[in-house]
C-alpha atoms as a PDB file:
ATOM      1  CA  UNK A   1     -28.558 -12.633  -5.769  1.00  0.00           C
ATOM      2  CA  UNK A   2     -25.299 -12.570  -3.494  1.00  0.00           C
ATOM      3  CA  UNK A   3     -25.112 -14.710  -0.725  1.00  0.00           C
ATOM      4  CA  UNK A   4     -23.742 -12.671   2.676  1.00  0.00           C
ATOM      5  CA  UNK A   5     -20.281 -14.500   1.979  1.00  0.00           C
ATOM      6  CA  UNK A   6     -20.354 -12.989  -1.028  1.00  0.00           C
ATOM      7  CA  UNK A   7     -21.489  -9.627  -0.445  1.00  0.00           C
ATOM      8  CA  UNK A   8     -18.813  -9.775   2.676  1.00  0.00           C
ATOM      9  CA  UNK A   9     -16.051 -10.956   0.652  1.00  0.00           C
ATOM     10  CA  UNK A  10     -16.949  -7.689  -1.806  1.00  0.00           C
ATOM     11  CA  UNK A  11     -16.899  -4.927   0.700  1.00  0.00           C
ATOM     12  CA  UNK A  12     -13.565  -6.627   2.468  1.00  0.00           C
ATOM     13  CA  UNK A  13     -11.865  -6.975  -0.917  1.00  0.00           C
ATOM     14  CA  UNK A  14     -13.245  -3.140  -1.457  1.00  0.00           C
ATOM     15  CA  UNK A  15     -11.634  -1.821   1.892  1.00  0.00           C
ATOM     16  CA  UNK A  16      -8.437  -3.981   1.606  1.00  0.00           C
ATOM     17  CA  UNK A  17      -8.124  -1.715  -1.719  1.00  0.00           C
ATOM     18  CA  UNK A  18      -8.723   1.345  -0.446  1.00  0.00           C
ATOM     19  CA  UNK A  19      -5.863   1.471   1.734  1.00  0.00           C
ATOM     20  CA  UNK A  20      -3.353  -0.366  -0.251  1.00  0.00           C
ATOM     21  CA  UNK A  21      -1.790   2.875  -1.736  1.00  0.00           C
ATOM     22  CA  UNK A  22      -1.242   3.945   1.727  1.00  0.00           C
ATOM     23  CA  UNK A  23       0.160   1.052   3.133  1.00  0.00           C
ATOM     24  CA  UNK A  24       2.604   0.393   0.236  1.00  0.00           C
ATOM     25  CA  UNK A  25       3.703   4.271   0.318  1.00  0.00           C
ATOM     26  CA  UNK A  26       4.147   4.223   4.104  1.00  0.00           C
ATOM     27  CA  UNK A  27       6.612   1.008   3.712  1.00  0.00           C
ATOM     28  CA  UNK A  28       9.392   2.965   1.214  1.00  0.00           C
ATOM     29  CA  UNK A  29      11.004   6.065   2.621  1.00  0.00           C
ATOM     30  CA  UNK A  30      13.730   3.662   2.588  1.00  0.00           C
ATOM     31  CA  UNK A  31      14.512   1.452  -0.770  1.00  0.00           C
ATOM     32  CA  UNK A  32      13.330  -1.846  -1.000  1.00  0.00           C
ATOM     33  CA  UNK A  33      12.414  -4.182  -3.965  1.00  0.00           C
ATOM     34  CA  UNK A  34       9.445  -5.831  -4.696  1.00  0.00           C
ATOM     35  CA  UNK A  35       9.883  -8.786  -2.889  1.00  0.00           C
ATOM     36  CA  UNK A  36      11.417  -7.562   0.025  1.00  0.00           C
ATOM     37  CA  UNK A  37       8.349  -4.905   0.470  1.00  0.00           C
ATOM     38  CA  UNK A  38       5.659  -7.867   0.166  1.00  0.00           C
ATOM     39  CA  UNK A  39       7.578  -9.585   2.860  1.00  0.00           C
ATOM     40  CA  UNK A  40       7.623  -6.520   5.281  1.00  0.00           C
ATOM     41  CA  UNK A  41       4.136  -5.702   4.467  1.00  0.00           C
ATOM     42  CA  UNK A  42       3.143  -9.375   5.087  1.00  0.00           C
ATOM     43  CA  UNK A  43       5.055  -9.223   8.026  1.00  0.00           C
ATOM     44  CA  UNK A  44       2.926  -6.163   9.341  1.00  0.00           C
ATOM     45  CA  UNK A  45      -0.078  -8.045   8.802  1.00  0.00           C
ATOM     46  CA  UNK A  46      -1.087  -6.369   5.166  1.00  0.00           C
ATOM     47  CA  UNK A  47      -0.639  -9.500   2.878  1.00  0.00           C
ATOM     48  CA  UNK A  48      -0.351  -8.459  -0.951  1.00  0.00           C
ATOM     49  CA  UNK A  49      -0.021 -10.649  -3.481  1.00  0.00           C
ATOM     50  CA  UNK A  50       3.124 -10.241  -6.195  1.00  0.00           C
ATOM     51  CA  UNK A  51       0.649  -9.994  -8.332  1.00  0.00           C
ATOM     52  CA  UNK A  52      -1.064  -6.794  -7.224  1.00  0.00           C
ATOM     53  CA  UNK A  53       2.044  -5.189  -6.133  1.00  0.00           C
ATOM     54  CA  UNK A  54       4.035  -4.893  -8.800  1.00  0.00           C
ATOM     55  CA  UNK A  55       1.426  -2.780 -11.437  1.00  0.00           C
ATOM     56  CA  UNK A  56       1.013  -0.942  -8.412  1.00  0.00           C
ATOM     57  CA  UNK A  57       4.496  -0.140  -8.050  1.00  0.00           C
ATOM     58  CA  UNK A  58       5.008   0.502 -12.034  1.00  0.00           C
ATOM     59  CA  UNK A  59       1.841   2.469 -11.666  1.00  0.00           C
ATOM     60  CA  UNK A  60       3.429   4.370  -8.666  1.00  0.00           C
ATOM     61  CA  UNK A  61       6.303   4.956 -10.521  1.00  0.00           C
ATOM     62  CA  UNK A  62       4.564   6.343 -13.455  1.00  0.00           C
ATOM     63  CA  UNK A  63       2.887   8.860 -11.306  1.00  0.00           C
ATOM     64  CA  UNK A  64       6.511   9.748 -10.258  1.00  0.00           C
ATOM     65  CA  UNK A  65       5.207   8.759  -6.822  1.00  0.00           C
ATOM     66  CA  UNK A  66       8.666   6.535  -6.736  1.00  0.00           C
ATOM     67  CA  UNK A  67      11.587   6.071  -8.060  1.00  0.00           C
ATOM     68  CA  UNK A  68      13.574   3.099  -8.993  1.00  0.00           C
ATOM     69  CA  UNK A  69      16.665   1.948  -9.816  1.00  0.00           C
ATOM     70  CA  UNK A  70      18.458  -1.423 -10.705  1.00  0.00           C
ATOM     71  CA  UNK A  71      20.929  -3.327  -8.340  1.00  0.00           C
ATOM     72  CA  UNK A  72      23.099  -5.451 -10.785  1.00  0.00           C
ATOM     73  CA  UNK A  73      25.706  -6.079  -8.132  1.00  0.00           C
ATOM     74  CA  UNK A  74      24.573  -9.188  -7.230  1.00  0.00           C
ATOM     75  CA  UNK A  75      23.948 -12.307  -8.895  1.00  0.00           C
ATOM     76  CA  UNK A  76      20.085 -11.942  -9.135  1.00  0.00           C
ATOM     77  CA  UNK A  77      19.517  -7.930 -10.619  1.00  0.00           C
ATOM     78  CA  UNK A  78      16.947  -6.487  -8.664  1.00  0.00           C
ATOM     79  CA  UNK A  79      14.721  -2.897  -8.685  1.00  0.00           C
ATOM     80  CA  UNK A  80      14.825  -1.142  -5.895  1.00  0.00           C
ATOM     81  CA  UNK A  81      11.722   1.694  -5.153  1.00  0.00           C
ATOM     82  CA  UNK A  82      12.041   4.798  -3.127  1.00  0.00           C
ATOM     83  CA  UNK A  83       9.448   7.618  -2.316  1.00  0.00           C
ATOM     84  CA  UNK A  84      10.082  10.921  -4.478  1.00  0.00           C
ATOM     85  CA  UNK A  85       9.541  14.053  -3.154  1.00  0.00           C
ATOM     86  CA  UNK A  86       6.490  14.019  -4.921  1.00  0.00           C
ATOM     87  CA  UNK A  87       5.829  10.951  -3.067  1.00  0.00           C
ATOM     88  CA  UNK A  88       6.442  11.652   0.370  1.00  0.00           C
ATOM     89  CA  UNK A  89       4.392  14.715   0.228  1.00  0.00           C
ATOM     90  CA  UNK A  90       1.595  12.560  -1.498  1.00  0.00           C
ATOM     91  CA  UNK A  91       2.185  10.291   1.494  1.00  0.00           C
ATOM     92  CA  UNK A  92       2.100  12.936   4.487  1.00  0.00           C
ATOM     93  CA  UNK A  93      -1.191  14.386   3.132  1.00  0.00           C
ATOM     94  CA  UNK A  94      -3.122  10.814   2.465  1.00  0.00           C
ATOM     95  CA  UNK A  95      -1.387   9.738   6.274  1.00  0.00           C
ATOM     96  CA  UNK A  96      -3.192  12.841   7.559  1.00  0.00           C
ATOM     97  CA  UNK A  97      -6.997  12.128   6.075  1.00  0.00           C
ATOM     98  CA  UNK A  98      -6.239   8.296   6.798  1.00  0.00           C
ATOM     99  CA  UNK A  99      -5.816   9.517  10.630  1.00  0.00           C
ATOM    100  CA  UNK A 100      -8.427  12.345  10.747  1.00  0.00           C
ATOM    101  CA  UNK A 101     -10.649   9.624   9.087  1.00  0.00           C
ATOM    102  CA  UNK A 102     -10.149   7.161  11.587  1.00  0.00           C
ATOM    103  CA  UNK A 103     -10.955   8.996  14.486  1.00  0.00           C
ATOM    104  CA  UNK A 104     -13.667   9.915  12.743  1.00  0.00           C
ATOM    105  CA  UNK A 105     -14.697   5.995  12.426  1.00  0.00           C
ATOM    106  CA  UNK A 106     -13.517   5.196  15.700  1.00  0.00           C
ATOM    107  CA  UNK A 107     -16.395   7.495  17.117  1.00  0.00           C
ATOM    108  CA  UNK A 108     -18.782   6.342  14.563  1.00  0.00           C
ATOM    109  CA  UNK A 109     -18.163   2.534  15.542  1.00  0.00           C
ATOM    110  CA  UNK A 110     -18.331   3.255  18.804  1.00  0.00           C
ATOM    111  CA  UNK A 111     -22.155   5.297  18.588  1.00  0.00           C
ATOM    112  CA  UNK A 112     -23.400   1.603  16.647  1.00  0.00           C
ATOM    113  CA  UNK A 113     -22.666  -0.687  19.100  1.00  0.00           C
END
Protein backbone atom coordinates (compact mmCIF):
# COMPACT_ATOMS: atom_id res chain seq x y z
CA UNK A 1 0.00 0.00 0.00
CA UNK A 2 1.35 3.66 -0.76
CA UNK A 3 2.29 5.72 1.92
CA UNK A 4 0.71 9.58 1.50
CA UNK A 5 4.39 10.61 0.39
CA UNK A 6 4.04 8.33 -2.06
CA UNK A 7 0.69 8.71 -3.33
CA UNK A 8 1.61 12.72 -3.19
CA UNK A 9 4.73 12.38 -4.99
CA UNK A 10 2.43 10.36 -7.85
CA UNK A 11 -0.26 12.88 -8.44
CA UNK A 12 2.57 15.89 -8.34
CA UNK A 13 4.79 13.98 -10.76
CA UNK A 14 1.25 13.37 -12.76
CA UNK A 15 0.36 17.21 -12.87
CA UNK A 16 4.01 18.39 -13.41
CA UNK A 17 3.43 16.17 -16.73
CA UNK A 18 0.45 17.36 -17.76
CA UNK A 19 1.53 20.74 -18.38
CA UNK A 20 4.97 20.19 -19.59
CA UNK A 21 3.94 20.32 -23.34
CA UNK A 22 2.55 23.64 -22.63
CA UNK A 23 5.17 25.12 -20.82
CA UNK A 24 7.95 23.96 -23.22
CA UNK A 25 5.74 25.23 -26.35
CA UNK A 26 5.02 28.58 -24.68
CA UNK A 27 9.03 29.11 -24.17
CA UNK A 28 9.97 28.87 -28.27
CA UNK A 29 8.29 31.39 -30.52
CA UNK A 30 11.75 32.48 -30.51
CA UNK A 31 14.78 29.80 -31.17
CA UNK A 32 16.55 28.46 -28.46
CA UNK A 33 18.52 25.16 -27.88
CA UNK A 34 18.10 22.68 -25.48
CA UNK A 35 20.07 23.95 -22.90
CA UNK A 36 19.32 27.38 -23.11
CA UNK A 37 15.35 26.48 -22.89
CA UNK A 38 15.96 24.30 -19.58
CA UNK A 39 17.68 27.31 -18.20
CA UNK A 40 14.79 29.80 -19.02
CA UNK A 41 12.26 27.35 -17.99
CA UNK A 42 14.19 26.75 -14.71
CA UNK A 43 14.46 30.24 -14.43
CA UNK A 44 10.53 30.63 -14.57
CA UNK A 45 10.22 28.26 -11.90
CA UNK A 46 9.34 24.97 -14.24
CA UNK A 47 12.55 22.85 -13.58
CA UNK A 48 13.00 20.01 -16.34
CA UNK A 49 15.50 17.77 -16.35
CA UNK A 50 17.87 17.32 -19.76
CA UNK A 51 16.74 14.24 -19.58
CA UNK A 52 13.02 14.71 -20.15
CA UNK A 53 13.46 17.56 -22.42
CA UNK A 54 15.19 16.49 -25.08
CA UNK A 55 12.73 13.22 -26.30
CA UNK A 56 10.30 15.77 -25.76
CA UNK A 57 11.75 18.09 -28.08
CA UNK A 58 12.67 15.19 -30.78
CA UNK A 59 9.17 14.07 -30.08
CA UNK A 60 7.93 17.70 -30.74
CA UNK A 61 9.77 17.83 -33.68
CA UNK A 62 8.46 14.68 -35.06
CA UNK A 63 4.99 15.92 -34.69
CA UNK A 64 6.28 18.90 -36.80
CA UNK A 65 5.28 20.86 -33.70
CA UNK A 66 9.03 22.48 -34.16
CA UNK A 67 11.53 22.91 -36.18
CA UNK A 68 15.21 22.77 -35.82
CA UNK A 69 18.19 23.60 -37.23
CA UNK A 70 22.03 23.33 -36.48
CA UNK A 71 24.32 26.34 -35.46
CA UNK A 72 27.89 25.18 -36.52
CA UNK A 73 29.24 28.69 -36.26
CA UNK A 74 30.60 28.34 -33.13
CA UNK A 75 32.97 26.15 -31.56
CA UNK A 76 30.38 23.90 -29.73
CA UNK A 77 27.47 22.98 -32.78
CA UNK A 78 24.29 23.41 -31.29
CA UNK A 79 20.27 22.73 -32.39
CA UNK A 80 18.28 25.35 -32.21
CA UNK A 81 14.07 24.71 -31.94
CA UNK A 82 11.42 27.03 -33.14
CA UNK A 83 7.52 26.71 -33.11
CA UNK A 84 6.05 25.79 -36.72
CA UNK A 85 3.04 27.06 -37.80
CA UNK A 86 1.66 23.94 -36.93
CA UNK A 87 3.02 24.63 -33.62
CA UNK A 88 1.95 27.90 -32.71
CA UNK A 89 -1.54 27.14 -33.63
CA UNK A 90 -1.20 23.86 -31.49
CA UNK A 91 0.03 26.29 -28.84
CA UNK A 92 -2.79 29.12 -29.04
CA UNK A 93 -5.52 26.43 -28.80
CA UNK A 94 -3.89 24.28 -25.69
CA UNK A 95 -3.05 28.19 -24.07
CA UNK A 96 -6.81 28.74 -24.44
CA UNK A 97 -8.23 25.34 -22.56
CA UNK A 98 -5.12 25.76 -20.11
CA UNK A 99 -6.80 29.33 -19.24
CA UNK A 100 -10.53 28.44 -19.56
CA UNK A 101 -9.44 25.44 -17.34
CA UNK A 102 -7.99 27.39 -14.76
CA UNK A 103 -10.63 29.62 -14.06
CA UNK A 104 -12.51 26.84 -14.00
CA UNK A 105 -10.15 25.42 -11.00
CA UNK A 106 -9.72 28.63 -9.51
CA UNK A 107 -13.58 28.58 -8.68
CA UNK A 108 -13.51 25.00 -7.85
CA UNK A 109 -10.58 25.56 -5.21
CA UNK A 110 -12.10 28.26 -3.96
CA UNK A 111 -15.90 26.31 -3.24
CA UNK A 112 -13.41 23.47 -1.08
CA UNK A 113 -11.93 25.53 1.23
Amino acid sequence: MNTMDELLNSFLIELKRGTLVLSVLSQLSEKEYGYSLVQKLEDKGVPIEPGTLYPLLRRLEKQELLTSEWDTTESRPRKFYVLSEKGSRVFTVLKSEWLGLTATMDDLLKEGK
